[in-house]
Protein backbone atom coordinates (compact mmCIF):
# COMPACT_ATOMS: atom_id res chain seq x y z
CA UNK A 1 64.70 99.34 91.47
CA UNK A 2 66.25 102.44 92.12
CA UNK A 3 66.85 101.57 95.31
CA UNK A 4 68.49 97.98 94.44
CA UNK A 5 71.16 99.79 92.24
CA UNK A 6 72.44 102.13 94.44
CA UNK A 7 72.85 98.93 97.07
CA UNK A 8 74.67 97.14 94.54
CA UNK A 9 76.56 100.13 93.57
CA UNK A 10 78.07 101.01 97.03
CA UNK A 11 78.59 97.40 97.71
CA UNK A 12 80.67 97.33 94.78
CA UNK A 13 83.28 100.13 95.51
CA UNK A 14 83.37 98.94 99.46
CA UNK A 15 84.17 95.38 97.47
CA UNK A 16 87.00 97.20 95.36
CA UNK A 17 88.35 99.19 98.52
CA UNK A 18 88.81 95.44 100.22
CA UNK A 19 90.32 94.27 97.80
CA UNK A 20 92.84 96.97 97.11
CA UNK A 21 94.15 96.86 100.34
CA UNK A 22 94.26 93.20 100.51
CA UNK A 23 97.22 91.60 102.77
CA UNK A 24 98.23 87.82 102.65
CA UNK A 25 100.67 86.52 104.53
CA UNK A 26 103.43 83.18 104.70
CA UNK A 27 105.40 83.16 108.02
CA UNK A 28 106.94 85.95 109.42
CA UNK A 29 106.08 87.63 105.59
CA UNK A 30 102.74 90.02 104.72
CA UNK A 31 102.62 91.01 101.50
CA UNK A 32 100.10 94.18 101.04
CA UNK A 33 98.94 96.23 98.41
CA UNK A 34 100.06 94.80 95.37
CA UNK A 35 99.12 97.32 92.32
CA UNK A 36 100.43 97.30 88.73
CA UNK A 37 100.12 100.52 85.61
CA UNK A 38 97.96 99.58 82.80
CA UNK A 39 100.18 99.10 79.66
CA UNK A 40 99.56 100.12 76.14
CA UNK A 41 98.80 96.27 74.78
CA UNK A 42 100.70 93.46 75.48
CA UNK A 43 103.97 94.07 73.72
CA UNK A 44 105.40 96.03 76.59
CA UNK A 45 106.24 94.81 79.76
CA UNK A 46 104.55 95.32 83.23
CA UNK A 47 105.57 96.15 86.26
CA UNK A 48 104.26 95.08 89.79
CA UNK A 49 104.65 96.72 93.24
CA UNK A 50 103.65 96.04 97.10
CA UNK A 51 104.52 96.74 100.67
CA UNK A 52 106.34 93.51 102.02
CA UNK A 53 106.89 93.49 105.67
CA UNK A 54 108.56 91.45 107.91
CA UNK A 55 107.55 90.75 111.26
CA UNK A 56 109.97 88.30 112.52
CA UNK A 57 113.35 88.01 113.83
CA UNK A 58 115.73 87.02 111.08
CA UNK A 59 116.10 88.50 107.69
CA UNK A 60 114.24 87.20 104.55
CA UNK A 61 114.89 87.96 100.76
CA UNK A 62 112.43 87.67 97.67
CA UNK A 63 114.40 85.62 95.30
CA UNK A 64 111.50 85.18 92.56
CA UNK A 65 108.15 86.31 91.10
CA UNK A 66 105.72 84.48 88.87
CA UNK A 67 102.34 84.95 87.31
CA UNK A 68 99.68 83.51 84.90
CA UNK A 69 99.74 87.25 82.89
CA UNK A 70 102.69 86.96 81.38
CA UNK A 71 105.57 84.47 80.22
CA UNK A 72 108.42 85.53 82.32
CA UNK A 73 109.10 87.75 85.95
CA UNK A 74 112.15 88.92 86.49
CA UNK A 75 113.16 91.04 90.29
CA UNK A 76 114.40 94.31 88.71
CA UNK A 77 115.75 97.80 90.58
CA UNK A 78 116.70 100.90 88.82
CA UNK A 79 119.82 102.66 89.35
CA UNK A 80 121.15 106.39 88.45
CA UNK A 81 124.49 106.45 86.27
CA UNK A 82 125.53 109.76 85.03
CA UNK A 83 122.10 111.05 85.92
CA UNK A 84 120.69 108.82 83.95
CA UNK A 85 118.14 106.36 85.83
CA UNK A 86 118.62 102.66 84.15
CA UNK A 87 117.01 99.75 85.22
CA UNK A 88 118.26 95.98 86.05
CA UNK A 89 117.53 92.78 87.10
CA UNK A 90 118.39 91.38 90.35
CA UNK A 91 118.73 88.08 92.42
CA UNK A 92 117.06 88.93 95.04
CA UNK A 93 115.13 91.74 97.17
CA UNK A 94 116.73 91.69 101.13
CA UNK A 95 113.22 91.89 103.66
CA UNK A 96 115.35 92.84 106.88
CA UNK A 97 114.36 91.13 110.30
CA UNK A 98 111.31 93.38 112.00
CA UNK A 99 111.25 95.81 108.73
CA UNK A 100 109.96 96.27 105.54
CA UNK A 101 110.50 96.71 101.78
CA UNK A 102 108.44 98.92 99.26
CA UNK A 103 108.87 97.70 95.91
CA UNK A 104 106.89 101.03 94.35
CA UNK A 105 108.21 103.23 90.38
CA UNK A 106 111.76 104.32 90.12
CA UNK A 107 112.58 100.97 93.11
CA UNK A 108 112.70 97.55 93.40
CA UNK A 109 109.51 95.84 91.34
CA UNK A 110 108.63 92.84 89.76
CA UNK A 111 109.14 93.22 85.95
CA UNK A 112 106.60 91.07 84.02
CA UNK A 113 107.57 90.70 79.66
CA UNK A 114 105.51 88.46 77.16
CA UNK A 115 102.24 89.21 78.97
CA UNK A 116 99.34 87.31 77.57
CA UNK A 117 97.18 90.15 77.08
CA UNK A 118 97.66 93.84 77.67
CA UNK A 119 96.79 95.03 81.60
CA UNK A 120 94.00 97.45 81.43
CA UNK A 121 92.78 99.55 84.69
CA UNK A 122 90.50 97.54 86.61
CA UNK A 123 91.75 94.08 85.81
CA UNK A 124 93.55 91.69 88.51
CA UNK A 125 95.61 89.00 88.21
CA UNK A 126 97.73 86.63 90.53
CA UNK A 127 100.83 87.02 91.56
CA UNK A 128 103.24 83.91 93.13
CA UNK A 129 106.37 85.55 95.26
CA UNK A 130 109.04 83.17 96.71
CA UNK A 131 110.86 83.48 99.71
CA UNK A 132 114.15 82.17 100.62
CA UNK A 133 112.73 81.70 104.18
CA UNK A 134 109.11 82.24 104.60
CA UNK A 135 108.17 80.07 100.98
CA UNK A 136 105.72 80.87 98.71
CA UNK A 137 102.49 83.52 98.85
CA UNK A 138 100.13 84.32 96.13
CA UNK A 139 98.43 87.91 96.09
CA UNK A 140 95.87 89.57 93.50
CA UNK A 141 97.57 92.36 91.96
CA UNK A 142 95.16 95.45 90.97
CA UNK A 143 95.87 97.44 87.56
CA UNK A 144 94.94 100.97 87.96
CA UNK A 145 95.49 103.80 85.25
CA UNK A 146 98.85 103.59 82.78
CA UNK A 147 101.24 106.23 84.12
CA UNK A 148 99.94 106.15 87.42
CA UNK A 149 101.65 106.97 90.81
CA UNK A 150 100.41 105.37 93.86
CA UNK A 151 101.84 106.87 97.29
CA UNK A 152 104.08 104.15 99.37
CA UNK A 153 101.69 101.69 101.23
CA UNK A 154 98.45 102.50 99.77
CA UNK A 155 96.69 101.80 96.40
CA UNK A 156 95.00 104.35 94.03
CA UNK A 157 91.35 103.05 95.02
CA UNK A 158 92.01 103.36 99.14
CA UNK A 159 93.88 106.44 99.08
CA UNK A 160 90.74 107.98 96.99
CA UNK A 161 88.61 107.16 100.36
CA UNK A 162 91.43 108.20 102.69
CA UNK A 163 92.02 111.84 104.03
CA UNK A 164 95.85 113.28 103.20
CA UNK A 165 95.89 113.99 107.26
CA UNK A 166 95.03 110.61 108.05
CA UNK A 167 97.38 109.26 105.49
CA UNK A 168 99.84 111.29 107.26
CA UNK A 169 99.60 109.89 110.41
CA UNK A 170 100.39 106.41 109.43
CA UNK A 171 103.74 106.01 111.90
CA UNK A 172 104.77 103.33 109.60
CA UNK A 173 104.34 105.35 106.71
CA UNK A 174 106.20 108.51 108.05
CA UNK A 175 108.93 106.10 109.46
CA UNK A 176 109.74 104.40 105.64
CA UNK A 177 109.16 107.95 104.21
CA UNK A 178 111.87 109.42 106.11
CA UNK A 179 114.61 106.62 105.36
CA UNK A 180 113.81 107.08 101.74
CA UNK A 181 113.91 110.59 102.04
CA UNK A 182 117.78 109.70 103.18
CA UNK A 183 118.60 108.81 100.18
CA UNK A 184 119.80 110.89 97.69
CA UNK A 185 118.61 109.16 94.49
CA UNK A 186 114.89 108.65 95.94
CA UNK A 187 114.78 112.06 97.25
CA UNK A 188 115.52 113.75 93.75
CA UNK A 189 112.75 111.56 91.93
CA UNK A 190 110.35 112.10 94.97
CA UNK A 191 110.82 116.17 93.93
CA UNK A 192 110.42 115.54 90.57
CA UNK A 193 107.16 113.77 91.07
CA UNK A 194 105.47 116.21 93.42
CA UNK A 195 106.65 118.86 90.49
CA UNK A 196 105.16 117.07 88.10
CA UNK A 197 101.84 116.37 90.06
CA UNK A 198 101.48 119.96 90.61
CA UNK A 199 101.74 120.73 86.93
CA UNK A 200 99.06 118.29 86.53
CA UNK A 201 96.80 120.01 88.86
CA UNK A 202 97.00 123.05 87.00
């Protein structure tokens, strides 16, 4: 009996590291690694984010986002303004020809109000995108904890199973990192979150 539950058990978590890292893709278009927070009932909004990448030879845009968990989706960024960072909605998310576009905290996301019912860690739900080119994909989105940080292309659950030095090696990874790291904006709320990470680890 023993036995049988510690079968089932690490079938499970290789189940939930599949799934984490799930990819689907429409055309030229794979969508990766979609992840949302938890949120404090269903009152507040939600936010979604993913690694969209874009293998073909013309440029694509995400012009809309919808989902069963909650009554509207809008395409939001955030913005500084008198360093103060403000958020706002958008038409549409460019996904440049043979690139790729991280919507990831403090970025472009998917902004989800009137959810149904509040997104607690561990729940999944489906999420439609829209392409002006490509058409339409569907991914399951993965709530982890509320306040949570996940690290460019990777969810919480695989980058628990994955080795900072392999992580590192990821040429895509390093690539996007460095163009981000370009950017003033991004590069003042990346420092802010590895201060506030190491405070945490305290």
């Amino acid at each position: 009996m023993n036995k049988l539950t510690a079968v089932l058990a690490i079938f499970l978590i290789t189940m939930t590291t599949a799934n984490a890292a799930e990819s689907v893709s429409v055309g030229d278009i794979t969508i990766s690694n979609a992840w949302s927070r938890a949120t404090i009932g269903a009152k507040r909004p939600g936010g979604a984010f993913m690694t969209i990448k874009n293998k073909g030879g013309a440029n694509d845009r995400l012009i809309a986002a919808e989902t069963t968990a909650a009554g509207k989706s809008e395409l939001h960024t955030h913005t500084m303004t008198d360093g103060v960072m403000k958020m706002r909605q958008v038409m549409a998310i460019d996904i440049p020809a043979g690139g790729m576009t991280m919507l990831e905290p403090g970025s472009f996301h998917v902004m989800m109000f009137n959810l149904k019912d509040g997104l607690n860690e561990g729940d999944m739900f489906p999420l439609t995108l829209s392409f002006e080119n490509a058409g339409q994909a569907t991914i399951t989105v993965h709530v982890g904890k509320a306040g949570g940080m996940m690290s460019h292309d990777h969810s919480a659950k695989h980058m628990e199973g994955m080795k900072h030095q392999e992580h590192m090696k990821d040429e895509d990874h390093m690539k996007m990192h460095k163009e981000h790291m370009k950017d003033p904006e991004h590069k003042k709320m990346h420092e802010k979150h590895m201060k506030q990470g190491e405070g945490q680890s305290q």
